[in-house]
N, C-alpha and C. Protein backbone atom coordinates (compact mmCIF):
# COMPACT_ATOMS: atom_id res chain seq x y z
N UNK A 1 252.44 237.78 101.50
CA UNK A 1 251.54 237.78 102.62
C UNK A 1 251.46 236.36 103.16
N UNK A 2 251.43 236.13 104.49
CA UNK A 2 251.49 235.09 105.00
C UNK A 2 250.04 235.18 106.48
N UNK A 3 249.38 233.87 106.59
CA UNK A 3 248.40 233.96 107.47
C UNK A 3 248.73 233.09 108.47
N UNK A 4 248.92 233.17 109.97
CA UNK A 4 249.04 232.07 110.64
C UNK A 4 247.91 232.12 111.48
N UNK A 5 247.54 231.02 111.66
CA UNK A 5 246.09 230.57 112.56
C UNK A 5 246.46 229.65 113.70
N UNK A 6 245.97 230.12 114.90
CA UNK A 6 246.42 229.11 116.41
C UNK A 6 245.28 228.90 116.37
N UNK A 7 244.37 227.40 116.67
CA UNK A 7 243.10 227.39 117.06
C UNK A 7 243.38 227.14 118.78
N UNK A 8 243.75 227.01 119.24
CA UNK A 8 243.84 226.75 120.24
C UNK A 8 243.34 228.66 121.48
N UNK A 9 244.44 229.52 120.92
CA UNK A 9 244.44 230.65 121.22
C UNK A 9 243.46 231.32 120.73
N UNK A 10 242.61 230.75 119.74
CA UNK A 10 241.56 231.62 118.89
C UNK A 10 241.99 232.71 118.30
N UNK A 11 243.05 233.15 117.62
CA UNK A 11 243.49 233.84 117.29
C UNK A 11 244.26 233.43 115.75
N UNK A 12 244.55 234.72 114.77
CA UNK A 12 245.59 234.44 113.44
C UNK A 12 245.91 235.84 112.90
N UNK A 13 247.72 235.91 112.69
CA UNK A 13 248.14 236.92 112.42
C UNK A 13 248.50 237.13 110.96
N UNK A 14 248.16 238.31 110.38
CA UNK A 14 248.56 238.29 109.00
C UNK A 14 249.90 239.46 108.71
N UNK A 15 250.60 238.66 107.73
CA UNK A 15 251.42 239.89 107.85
C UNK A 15 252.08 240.00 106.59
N UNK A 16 252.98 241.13 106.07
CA UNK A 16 252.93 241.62 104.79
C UNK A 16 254.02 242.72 105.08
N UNK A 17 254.76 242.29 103.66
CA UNK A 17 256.24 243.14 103.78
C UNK A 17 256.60 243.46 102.23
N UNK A 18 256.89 244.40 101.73
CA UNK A 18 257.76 244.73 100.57
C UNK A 18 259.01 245.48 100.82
N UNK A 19 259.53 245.51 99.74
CA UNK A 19 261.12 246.47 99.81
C UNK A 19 260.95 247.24 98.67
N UNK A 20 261.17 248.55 99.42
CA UNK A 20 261.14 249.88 98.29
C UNK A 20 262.52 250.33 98.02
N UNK A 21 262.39 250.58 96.61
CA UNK A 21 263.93 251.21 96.05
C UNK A 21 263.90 252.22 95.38
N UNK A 22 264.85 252.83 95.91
CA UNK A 22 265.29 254.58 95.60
C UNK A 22 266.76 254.75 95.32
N UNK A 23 266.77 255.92 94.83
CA UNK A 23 268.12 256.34 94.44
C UNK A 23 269.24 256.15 95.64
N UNK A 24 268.97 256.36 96.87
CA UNK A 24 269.80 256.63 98.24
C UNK A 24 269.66 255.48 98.87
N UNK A 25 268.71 254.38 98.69
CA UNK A 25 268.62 252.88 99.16
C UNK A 25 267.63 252.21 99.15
N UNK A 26 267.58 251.83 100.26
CA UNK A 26 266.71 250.38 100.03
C UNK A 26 265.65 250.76 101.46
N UNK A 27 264.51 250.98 101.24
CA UNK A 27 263.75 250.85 102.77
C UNK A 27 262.46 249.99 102.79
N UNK A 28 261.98 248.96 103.98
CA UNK A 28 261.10 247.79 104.06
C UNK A 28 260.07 248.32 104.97
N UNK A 29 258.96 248.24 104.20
CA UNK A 29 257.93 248.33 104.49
C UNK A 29 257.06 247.62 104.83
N UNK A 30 256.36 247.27 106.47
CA UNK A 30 255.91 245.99 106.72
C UNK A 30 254.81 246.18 107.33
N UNK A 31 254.05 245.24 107.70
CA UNK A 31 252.81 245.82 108.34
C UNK A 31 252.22 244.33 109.20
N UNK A 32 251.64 243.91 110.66
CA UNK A 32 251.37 242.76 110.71
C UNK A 32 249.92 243.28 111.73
N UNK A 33 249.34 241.83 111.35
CA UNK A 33 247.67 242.64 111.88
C UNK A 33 247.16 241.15 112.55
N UNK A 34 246.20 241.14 113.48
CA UNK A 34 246.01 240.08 114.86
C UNK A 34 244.55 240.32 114.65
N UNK A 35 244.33 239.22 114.26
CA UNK A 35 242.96 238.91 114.47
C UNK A 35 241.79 238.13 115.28
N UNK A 36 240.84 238.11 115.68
CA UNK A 36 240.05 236.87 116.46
C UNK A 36 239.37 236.20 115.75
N UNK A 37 239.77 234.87 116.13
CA UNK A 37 238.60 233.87 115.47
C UNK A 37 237.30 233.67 116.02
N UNK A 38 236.26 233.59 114.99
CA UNK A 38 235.45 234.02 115.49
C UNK A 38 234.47 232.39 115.01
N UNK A 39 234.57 232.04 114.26
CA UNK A 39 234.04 230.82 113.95
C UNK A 39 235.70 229.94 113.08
N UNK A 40 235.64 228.46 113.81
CA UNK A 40 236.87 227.40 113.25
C UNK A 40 236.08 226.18 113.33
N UNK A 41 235.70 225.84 112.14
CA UNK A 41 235.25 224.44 112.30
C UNK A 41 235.34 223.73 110.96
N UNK A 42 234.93 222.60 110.50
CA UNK A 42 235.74 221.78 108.95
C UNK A 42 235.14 222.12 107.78
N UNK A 43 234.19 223.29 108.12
CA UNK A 43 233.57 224.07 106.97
C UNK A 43 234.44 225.34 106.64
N UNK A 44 234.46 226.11 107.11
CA UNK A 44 235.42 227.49 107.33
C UNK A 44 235.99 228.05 108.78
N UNK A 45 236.81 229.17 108.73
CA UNK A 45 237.23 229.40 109.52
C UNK A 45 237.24 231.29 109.16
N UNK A 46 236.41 231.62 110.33
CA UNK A 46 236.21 233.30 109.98
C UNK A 46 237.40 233.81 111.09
N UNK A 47 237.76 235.14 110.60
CA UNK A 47 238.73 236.02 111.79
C UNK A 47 238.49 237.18 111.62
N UNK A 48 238.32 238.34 112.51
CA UNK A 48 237.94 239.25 112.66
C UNK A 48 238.74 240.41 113.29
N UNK A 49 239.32 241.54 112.67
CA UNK A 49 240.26 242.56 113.60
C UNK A 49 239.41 243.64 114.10
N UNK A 50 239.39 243.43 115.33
CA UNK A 50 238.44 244.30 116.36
C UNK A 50 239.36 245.07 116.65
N UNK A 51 240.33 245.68 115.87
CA UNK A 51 241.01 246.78 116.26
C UNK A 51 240.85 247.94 115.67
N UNK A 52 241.41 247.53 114.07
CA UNK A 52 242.22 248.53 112.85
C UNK A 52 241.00 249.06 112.44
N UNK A 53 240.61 248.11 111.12
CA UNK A 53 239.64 249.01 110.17
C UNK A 53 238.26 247.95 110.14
N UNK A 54 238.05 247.16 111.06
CA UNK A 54 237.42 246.16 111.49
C UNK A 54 236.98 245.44 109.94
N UNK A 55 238.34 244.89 109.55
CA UNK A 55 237.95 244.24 108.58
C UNK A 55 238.23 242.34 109.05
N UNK A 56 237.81 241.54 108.10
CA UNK A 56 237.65 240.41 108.15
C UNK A 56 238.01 239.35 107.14
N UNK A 57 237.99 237.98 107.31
CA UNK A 57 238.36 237.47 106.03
C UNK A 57 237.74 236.01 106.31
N UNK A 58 237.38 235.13 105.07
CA UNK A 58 236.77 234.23 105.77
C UNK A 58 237.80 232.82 104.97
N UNK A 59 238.45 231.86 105.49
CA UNK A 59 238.96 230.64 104.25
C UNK A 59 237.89 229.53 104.38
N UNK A 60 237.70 229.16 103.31
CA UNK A 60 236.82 227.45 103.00
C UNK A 60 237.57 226.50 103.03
């Protein structure tokens, strides 16, 4: 999983990939999710997906 944060755009995308294996091959499973920042300042930085499952995450 990887998080990228633009403060500029107010925005940070997270995104997340594995590879599944089976008898017949190989298939990748990925998923990437866009969030808004909602507070960025030298204490934390909150982001918020006002889309999906309106979940959130906060870093210190």
């Amino acid at each position: 999983m990887e998080i990228i944060c633009n403060r500029e755009r107010q925005t940070c995308l997270d995104a997340y990939a594995s590879l599944l294996y089976h008898d017949t091959g190989e298939d990748l499973a990925a998923q990437a999710f866009d969030y808004e920042v909602t507070t960025w300042n030298d204490q934390r930085l909150v982001a918020i997906d006002r889309t999906a499952w309106a979940s959130a995450w906060t870093a210190f």
